[in-house]
N, C-alpha and C. Protein backbone atom coordinates (compact mmCIF):
# COMPACT_ATOMS: atom_id res chain seq x y z
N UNK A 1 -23.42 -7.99 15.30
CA UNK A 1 -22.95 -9.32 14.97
C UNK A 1 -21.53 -9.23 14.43
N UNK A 2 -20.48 -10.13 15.01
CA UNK A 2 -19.23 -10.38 14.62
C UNK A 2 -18.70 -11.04 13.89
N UNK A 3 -18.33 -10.56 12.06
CA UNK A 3 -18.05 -11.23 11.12
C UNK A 3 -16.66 -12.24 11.28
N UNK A 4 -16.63 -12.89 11.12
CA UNK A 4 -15.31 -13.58 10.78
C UNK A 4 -15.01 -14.57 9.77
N UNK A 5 -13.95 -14.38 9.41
CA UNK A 5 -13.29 -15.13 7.97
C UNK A 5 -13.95 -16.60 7.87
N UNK A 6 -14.26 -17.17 7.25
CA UNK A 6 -14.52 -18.41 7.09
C UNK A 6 -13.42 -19.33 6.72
N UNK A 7 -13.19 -19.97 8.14
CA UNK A 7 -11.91 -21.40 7.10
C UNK A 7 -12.82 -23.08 6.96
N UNK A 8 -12.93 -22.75 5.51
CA UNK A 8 -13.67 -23.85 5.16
C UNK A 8 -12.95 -25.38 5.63
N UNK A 9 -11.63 -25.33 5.79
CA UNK A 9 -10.62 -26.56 6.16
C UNK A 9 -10.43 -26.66 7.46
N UNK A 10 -10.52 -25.40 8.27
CA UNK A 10 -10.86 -25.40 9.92
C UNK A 10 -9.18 -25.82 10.27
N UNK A 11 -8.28 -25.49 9.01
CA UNK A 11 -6.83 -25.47 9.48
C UNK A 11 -5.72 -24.10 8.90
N UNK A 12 -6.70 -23.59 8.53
CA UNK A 12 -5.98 -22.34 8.46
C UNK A 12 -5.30 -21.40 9.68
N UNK A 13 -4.11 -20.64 9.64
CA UNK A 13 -3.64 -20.02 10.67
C UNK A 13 -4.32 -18.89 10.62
N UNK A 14 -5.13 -18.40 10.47
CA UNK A 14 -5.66 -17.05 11.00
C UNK A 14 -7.58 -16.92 11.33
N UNK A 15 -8.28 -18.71 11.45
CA UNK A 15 -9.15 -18.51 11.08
C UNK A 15 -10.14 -18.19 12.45
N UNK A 16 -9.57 -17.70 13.47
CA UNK A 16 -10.29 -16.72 14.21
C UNK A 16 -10.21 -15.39 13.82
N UNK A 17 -9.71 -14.92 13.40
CA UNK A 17 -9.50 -14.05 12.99
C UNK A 17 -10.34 -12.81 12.42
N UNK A 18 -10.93 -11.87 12.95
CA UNK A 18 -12.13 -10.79 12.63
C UNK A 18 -11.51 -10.07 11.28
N UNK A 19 -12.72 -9.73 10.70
CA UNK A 19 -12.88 -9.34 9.58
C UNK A 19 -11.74 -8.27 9.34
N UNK A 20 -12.26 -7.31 10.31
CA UNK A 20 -11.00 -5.88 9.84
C UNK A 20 -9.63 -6.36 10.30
N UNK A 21 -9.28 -7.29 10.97
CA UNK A 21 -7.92 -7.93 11.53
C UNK A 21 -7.55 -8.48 10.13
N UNK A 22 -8.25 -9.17 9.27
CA UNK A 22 -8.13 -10.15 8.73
C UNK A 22 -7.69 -8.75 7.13
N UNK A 23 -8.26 -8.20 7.10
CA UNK A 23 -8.10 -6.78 6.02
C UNK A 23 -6.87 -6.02 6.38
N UNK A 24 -6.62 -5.84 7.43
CA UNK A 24 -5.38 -5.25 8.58
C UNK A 24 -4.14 -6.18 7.82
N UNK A 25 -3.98 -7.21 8.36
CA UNK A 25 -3.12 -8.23 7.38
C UNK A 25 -2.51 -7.75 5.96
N UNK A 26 -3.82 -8.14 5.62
CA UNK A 26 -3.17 -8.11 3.97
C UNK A 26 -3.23 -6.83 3.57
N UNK A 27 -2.94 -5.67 3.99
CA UNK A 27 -2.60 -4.52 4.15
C UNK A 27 -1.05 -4.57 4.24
N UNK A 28 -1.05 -5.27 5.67
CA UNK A 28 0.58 -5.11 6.09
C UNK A 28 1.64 -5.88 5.29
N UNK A 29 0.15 -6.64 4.72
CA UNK A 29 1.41 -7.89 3.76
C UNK A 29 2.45 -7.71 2.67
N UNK A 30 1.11 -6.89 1.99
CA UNK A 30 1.57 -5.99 0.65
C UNK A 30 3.21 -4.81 0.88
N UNK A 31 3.51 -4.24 2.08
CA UNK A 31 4.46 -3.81 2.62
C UNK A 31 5.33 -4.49 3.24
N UNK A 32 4.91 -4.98 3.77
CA UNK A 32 6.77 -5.93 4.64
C UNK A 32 6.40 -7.60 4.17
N UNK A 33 5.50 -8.17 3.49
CA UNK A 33 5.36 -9.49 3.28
C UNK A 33 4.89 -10.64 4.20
N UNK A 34 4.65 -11.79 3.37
CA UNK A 34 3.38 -12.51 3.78
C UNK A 34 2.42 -12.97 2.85
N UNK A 35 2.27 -12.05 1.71
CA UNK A 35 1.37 -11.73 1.08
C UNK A 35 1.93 -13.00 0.01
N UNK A 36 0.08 -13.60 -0.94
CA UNK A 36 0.53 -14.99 -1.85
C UNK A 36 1.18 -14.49 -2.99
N UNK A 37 1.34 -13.55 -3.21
CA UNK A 37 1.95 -13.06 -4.13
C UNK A 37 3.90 -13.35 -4.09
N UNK A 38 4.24 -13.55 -3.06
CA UNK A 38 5.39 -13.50 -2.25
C UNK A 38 6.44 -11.97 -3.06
N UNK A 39 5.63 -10.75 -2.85
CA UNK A 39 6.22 -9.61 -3.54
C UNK A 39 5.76 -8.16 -2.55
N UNK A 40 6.82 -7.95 -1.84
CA UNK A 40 6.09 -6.64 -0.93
C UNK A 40 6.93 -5.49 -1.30
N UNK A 41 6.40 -4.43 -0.92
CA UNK A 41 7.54 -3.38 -0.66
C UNK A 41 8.84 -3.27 -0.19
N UNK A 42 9.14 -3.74 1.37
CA UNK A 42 10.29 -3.60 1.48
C UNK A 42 11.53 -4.11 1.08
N UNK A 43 10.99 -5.43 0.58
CA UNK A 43 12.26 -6.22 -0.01
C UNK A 43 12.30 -5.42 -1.33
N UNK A 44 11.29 -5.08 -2.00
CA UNK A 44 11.40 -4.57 -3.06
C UNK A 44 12.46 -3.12 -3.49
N UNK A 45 12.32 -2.79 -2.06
CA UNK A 45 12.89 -1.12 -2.32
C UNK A 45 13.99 -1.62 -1.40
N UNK A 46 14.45 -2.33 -1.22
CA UNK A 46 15.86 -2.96 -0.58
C UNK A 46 17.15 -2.29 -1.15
N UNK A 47 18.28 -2.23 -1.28
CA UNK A 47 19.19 -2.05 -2.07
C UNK A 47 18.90 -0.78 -3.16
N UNK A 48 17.70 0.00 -3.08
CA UNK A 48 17.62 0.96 -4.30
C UNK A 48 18.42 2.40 -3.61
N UNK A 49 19.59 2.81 -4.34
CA UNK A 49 19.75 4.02 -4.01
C UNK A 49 19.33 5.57 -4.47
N UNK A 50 19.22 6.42 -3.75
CA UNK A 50 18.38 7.30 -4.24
C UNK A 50 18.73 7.85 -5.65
N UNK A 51 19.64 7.27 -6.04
CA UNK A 51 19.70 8.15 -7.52
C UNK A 51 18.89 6.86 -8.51
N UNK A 52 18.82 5.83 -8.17
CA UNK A 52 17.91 4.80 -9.04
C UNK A 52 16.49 5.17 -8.58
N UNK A 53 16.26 5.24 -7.08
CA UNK A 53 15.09 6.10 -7.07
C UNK A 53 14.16 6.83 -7.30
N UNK A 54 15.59 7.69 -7.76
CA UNK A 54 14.67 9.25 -8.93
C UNK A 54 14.47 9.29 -10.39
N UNK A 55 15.33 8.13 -10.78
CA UNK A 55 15.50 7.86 -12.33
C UNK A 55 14.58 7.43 -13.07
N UNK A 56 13.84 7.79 -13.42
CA UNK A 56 12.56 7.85 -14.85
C UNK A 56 13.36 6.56 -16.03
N UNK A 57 12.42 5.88 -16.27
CA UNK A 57 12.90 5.41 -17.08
C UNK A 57 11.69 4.23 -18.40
N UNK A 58 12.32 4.55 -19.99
CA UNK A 58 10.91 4.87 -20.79
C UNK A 58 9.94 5.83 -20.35
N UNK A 59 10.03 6.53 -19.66
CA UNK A 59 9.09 7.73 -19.48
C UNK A 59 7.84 7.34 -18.24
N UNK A 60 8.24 6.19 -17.56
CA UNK A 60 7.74 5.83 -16.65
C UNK A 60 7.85 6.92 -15.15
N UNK A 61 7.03 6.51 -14.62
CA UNK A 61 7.12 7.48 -13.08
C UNK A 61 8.21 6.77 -12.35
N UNK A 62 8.67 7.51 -11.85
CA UNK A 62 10.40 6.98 -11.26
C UNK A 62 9.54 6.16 -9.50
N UNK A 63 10.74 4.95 -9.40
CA UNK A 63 10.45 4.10 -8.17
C UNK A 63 9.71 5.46 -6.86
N UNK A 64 10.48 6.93 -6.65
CA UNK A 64 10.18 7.25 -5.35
C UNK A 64 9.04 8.07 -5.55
N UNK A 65 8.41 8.48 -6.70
CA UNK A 65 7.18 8.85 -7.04
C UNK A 65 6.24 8.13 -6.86
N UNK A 66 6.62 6.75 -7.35
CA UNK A 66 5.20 5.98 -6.97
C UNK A 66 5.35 5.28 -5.88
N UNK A 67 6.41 5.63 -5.10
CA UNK A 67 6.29 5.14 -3.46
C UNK A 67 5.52 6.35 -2.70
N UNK A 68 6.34 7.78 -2.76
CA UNK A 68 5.00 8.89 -2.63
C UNK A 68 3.49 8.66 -2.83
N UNK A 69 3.68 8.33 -4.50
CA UNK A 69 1.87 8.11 -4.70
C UNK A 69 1.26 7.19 -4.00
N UNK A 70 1.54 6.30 -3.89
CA UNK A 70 1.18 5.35 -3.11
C UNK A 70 0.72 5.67 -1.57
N UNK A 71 1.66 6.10 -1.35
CA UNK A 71 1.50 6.63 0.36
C UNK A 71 0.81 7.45 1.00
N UNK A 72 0.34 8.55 -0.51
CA UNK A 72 -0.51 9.25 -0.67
C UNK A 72 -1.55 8.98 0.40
N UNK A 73 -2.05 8.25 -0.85
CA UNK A 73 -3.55 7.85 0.19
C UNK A 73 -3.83 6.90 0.98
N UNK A 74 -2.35 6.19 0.99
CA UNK A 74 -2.53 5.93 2.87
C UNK A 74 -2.78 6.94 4.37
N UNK A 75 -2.26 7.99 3.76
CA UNK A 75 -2.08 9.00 4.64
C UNK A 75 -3.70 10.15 4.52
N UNK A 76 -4.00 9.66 3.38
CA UNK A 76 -5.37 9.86 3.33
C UNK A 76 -6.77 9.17 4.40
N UNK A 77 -6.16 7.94 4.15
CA UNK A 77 -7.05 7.43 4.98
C UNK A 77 -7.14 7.07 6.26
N UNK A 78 -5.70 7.20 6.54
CA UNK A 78 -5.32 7.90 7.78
C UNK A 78 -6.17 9.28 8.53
N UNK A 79 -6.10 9.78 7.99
CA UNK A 79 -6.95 11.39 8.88
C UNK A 79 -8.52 10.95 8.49
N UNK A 80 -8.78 10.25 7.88
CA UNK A 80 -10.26 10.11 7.77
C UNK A 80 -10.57 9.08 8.71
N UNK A 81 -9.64 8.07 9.32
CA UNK A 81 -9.97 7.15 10.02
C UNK A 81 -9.36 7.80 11.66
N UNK A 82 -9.02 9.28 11.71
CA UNK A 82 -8.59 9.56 12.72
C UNK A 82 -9.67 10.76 12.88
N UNK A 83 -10.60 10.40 11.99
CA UNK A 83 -11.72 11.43 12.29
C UNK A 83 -11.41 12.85 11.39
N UNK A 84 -10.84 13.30 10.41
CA UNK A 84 -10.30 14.53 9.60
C UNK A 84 -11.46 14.24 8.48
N UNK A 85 -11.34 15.54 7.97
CA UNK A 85 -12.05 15.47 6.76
C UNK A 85 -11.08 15.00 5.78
N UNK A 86 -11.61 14.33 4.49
CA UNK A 86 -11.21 13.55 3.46
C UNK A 86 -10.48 14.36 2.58
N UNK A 87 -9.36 15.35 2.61
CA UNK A 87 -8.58 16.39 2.40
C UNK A 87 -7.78 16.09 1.34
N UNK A 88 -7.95 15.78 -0.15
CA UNK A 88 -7.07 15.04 -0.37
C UNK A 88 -7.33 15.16 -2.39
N UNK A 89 -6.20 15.20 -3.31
CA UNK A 89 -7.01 15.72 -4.52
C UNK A 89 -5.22 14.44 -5.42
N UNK A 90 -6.40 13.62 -6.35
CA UNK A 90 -5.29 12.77 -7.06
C UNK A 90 -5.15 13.57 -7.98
N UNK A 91 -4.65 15.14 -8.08
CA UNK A 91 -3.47 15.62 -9.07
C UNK A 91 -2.63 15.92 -8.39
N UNK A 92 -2.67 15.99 -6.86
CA UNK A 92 -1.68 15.82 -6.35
C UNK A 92 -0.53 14.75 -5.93
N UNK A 93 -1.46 13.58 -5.93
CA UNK A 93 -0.47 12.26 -5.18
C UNK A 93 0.18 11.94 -5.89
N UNK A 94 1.23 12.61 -7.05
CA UNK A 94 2.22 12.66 -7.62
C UNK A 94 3.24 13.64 -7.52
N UNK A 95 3.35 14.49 -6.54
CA UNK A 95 3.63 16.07 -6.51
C UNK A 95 4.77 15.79 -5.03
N UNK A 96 5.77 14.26 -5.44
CA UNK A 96 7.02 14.01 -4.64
C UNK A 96 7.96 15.50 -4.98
N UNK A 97 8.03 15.64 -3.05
CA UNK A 97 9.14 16.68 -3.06
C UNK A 97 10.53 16.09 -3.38
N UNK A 98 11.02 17.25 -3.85
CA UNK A 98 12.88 16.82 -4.41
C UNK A 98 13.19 15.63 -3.07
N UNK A 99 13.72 14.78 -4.16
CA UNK A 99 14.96 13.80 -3.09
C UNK A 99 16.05 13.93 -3.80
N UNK A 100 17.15 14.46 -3.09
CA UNK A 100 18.47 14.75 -3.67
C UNK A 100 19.29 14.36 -2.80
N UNK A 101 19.11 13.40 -1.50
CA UNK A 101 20.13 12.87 -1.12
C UNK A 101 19.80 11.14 -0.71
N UNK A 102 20.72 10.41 -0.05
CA UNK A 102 19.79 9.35 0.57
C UNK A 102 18.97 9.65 1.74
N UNK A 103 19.59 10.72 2.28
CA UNK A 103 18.26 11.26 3.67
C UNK A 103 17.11 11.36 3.14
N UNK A 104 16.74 12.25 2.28
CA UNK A 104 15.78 12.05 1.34
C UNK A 104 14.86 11.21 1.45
N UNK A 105 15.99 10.38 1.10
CA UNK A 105 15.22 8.69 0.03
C UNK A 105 14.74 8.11 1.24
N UNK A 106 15.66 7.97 2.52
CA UNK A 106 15.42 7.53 3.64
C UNK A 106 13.95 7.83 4.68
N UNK A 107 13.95 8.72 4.48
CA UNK A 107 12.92 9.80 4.78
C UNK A 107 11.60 9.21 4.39
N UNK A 108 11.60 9.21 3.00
CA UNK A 108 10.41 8.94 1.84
C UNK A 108 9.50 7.53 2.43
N UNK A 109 11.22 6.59 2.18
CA UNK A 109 10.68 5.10 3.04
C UNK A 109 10.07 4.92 4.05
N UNK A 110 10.78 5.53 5.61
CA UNK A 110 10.74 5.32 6.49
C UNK A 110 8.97 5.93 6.80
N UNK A 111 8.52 7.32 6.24
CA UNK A 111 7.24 7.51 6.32
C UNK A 111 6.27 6.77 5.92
N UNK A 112 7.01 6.06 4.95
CA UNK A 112 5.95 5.21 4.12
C UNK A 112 5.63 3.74 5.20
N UNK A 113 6.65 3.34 5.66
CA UNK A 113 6.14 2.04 6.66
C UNK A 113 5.69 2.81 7.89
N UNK A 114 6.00 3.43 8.41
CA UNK A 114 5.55 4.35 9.57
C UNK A 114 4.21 4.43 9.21
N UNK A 115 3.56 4.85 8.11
CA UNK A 115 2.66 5.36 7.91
C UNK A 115 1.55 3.68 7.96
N UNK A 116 2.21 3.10 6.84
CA UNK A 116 1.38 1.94 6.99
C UNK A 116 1.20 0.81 7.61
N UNK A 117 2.06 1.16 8.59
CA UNK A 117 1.55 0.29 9.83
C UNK A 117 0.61 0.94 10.60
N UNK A 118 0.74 2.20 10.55
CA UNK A 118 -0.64 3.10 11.67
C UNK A 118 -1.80 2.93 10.89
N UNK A 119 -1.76 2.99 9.74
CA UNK A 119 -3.07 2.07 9.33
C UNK A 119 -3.49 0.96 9.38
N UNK A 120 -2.37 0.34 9.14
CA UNK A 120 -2.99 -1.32 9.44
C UNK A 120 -3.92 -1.22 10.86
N UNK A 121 -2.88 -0.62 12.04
CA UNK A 121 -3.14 -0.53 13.42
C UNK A 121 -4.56 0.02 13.47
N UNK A 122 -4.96 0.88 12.92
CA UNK A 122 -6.47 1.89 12.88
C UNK A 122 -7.38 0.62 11.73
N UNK A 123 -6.97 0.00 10.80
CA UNK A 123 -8.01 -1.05 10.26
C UNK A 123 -8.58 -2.25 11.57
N UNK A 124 -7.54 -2.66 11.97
CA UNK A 124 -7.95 -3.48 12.84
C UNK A 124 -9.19 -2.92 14.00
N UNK A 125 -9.17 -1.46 14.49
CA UNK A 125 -10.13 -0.89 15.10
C UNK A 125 -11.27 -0.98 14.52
N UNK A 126 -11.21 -1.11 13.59
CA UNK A 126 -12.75 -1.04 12.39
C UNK A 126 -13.83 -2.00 12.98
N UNK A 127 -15.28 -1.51 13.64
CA UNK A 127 -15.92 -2.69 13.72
C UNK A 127 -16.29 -3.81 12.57
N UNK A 128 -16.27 -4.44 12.66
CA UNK A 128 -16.48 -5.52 11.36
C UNK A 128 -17.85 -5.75 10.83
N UNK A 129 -19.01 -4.44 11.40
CA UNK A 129 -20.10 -4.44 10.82
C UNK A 129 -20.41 -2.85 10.50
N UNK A 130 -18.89 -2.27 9.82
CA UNK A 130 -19.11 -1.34 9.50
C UNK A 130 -18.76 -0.78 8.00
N UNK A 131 -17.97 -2.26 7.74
CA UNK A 131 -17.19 -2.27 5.94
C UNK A 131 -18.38 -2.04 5.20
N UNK A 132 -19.72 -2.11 5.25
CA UNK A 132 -20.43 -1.39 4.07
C UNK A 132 -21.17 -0.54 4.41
N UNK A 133 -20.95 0.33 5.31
CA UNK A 133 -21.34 1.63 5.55
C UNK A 133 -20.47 2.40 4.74
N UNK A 134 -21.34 4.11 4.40
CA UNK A 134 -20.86 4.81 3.27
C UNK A 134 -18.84 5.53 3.72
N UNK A 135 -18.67 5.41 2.69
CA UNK A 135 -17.18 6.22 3.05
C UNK A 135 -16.90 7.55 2.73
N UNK A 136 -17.16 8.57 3.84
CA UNK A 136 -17.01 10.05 3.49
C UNK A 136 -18.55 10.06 2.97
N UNK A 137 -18.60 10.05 1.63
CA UNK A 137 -19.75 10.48 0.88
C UNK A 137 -20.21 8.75 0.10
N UNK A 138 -21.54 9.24 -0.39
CA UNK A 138 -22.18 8.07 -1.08
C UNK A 138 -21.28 8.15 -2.02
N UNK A 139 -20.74 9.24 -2.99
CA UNK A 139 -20.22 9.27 -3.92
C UNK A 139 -18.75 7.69 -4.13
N UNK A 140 -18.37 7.80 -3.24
CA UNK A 140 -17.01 7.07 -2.88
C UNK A 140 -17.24 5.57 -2.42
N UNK A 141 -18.70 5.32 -2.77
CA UNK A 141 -18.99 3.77 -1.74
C UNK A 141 -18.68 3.43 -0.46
N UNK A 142 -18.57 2.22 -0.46
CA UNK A 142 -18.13 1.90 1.53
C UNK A 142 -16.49 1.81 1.51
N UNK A 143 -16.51 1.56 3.17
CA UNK A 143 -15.00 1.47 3.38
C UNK A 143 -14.86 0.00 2.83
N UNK A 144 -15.77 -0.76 2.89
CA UNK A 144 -14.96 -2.24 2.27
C UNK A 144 -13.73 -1.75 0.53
N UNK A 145 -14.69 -1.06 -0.18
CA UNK A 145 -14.61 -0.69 -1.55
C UNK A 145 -13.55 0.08 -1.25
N UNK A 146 -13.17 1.26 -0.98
CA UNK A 146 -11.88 2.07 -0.94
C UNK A 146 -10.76 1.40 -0.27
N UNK A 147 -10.87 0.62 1.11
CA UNK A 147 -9.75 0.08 1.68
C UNK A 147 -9.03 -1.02 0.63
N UNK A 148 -9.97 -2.00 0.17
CA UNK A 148 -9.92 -2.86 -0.54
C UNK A 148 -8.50 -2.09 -2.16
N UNK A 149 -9.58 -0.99 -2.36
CA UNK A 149 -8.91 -0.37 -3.57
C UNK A 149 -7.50 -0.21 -3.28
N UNK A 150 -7.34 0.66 -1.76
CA UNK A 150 -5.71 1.03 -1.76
C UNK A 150 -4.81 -0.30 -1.88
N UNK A 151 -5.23 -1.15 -1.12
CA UNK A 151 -4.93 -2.45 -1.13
C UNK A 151 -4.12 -3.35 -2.73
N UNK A 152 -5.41 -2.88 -3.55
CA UNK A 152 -4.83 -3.54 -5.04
C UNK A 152 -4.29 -1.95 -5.61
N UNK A 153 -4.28 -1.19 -5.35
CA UNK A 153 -3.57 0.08 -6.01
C UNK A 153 -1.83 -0.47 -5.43
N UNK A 154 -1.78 -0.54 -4.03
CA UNK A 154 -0.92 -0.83 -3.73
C UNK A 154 0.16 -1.81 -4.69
N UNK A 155 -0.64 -2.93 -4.60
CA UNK A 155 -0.03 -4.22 -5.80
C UNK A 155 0.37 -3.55 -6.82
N UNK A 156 -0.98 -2.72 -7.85
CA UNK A 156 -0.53 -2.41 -8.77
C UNK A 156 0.54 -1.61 -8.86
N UNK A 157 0.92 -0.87 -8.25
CA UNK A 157 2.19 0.20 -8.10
C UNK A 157 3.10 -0.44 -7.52
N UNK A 158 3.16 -1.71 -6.88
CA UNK A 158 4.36 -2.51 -6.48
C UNK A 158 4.74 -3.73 -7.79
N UNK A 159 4.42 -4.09 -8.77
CA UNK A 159 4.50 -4.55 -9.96
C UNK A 159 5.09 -3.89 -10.69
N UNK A 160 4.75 -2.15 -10.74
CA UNK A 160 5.74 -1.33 -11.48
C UNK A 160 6.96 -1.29 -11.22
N UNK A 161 7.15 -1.36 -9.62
CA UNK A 161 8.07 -0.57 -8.94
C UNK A 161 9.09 -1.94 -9.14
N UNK A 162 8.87 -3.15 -9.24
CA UNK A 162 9.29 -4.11 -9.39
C UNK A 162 9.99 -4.49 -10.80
N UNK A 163 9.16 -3.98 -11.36
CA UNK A 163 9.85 -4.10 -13.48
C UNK A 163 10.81 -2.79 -13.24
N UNK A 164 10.58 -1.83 -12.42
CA UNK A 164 11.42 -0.15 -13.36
C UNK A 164 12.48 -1.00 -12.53
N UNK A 165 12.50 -1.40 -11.20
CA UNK A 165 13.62 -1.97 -10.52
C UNK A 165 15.06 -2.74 -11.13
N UNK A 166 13.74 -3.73 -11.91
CA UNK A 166 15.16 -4.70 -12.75
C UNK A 166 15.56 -3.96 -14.10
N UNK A 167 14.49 -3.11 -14.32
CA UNK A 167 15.22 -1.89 -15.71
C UNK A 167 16.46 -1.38 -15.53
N UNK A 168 16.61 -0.86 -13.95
CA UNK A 168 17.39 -0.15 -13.50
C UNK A 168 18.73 -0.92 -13.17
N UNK A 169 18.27 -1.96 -12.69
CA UNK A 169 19.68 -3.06 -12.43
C UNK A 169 20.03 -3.86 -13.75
N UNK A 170 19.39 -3.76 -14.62
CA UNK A 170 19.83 -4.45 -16.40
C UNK A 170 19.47 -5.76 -16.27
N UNK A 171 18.75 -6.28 -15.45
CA UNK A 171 18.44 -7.01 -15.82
C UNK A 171 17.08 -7.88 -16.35
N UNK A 172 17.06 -8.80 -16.75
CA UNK A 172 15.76 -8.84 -18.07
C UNK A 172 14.49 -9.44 -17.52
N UNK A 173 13.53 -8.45 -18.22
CA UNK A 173 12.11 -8.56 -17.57
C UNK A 173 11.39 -9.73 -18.23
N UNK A 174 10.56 -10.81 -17.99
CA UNK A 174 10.31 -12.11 -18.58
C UNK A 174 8.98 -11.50 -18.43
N UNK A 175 8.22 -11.85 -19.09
CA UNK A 175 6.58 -12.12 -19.60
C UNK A 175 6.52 -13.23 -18.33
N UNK A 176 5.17 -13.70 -17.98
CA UNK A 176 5.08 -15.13 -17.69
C UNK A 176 5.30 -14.97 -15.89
N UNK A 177 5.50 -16.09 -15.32
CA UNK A 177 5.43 -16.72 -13.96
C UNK A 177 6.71 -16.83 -14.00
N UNK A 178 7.31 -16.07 -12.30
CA UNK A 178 8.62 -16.37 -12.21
C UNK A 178 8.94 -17.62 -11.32
């Protein structure tokens, strides 16, 4: 049986739309935008040069670390959705190699959308009566639960990457709704 989104208003733009298509999305949103948040990655990492990149600041994880971390386990779930074993240990997804130039920095980015569009592309393959089947192990729950997770991990590490941003450009971080 073929899940699909429910548009209770029957005027929404996506409401044919299958379940893992519909997860596929707001995947891609969170990276190039779309998303209700109106806050993605690429605009975000727009204009950053690699030396603001690498710059730590309050003792925070610097912007290209937690674009690494992040990407981490996209690339995780990548080989697991390409059939690999689940190869993969979070004391590492902080363990960004040196960036010391903008090739570097360039590099860092360019894998990172590369990367998460081939996932989006492999979510959409997902049958849509397979999000609560186990993921890897029982231990880890279903794929609804982990995809879902990278998803708001994502946010959460794009919120950071968004405050160290205006740290870095001086200008002032507001509490509150912008």
């Amino acid at each position: 049986m073929e899940r699909r989104v429910i548009c209770i208003f029957g005027k929404e733009k996506h409401c044919d739309m299958k379940l893992s298509a519909q997860i596929a999305k707001h995947f891609r949103e969170v990276h190039v935008g779309g998303n209700w948040t109106s806050v993605n990655l690429k605009q975000t990492l727009e204009g950053i040069s690699w030396q603001q990149a690498t710059t730590q600041v309050h003792g925070l994880n610097s912007i290209a670390t937690l674009v690494f971390h992040m990407n981490y386990y996209t690339g995780m779930l990548i080989n697991v959705l390409e059939g690999q074993p689940l190869d993969g240990h979070d004391s590492l997804s902080f363990n960004l190699p040196p960036i010391s130039s903008d090739d570097d920095w360039k590099k860092l980015v360019d894998k990172t959308f590369t990367e998460s569009e081939k996932l989006a592309g492999l979510l959409e393959l997902l049958p849509d009566d397979g999000w609560d089947k186990v993921f890897v192990k029982e231990k880890y729950g279903n794929y609804y639960r982990n995809i879902h997770g990278i998803i708001e991990h994502t946010h959460y590490h794009l919120g950071q990457i968004t405050l160290i941003k205006k740290i870095l450009l001086g200008k002032e971080v507001q509490a509150g709704f912008t």
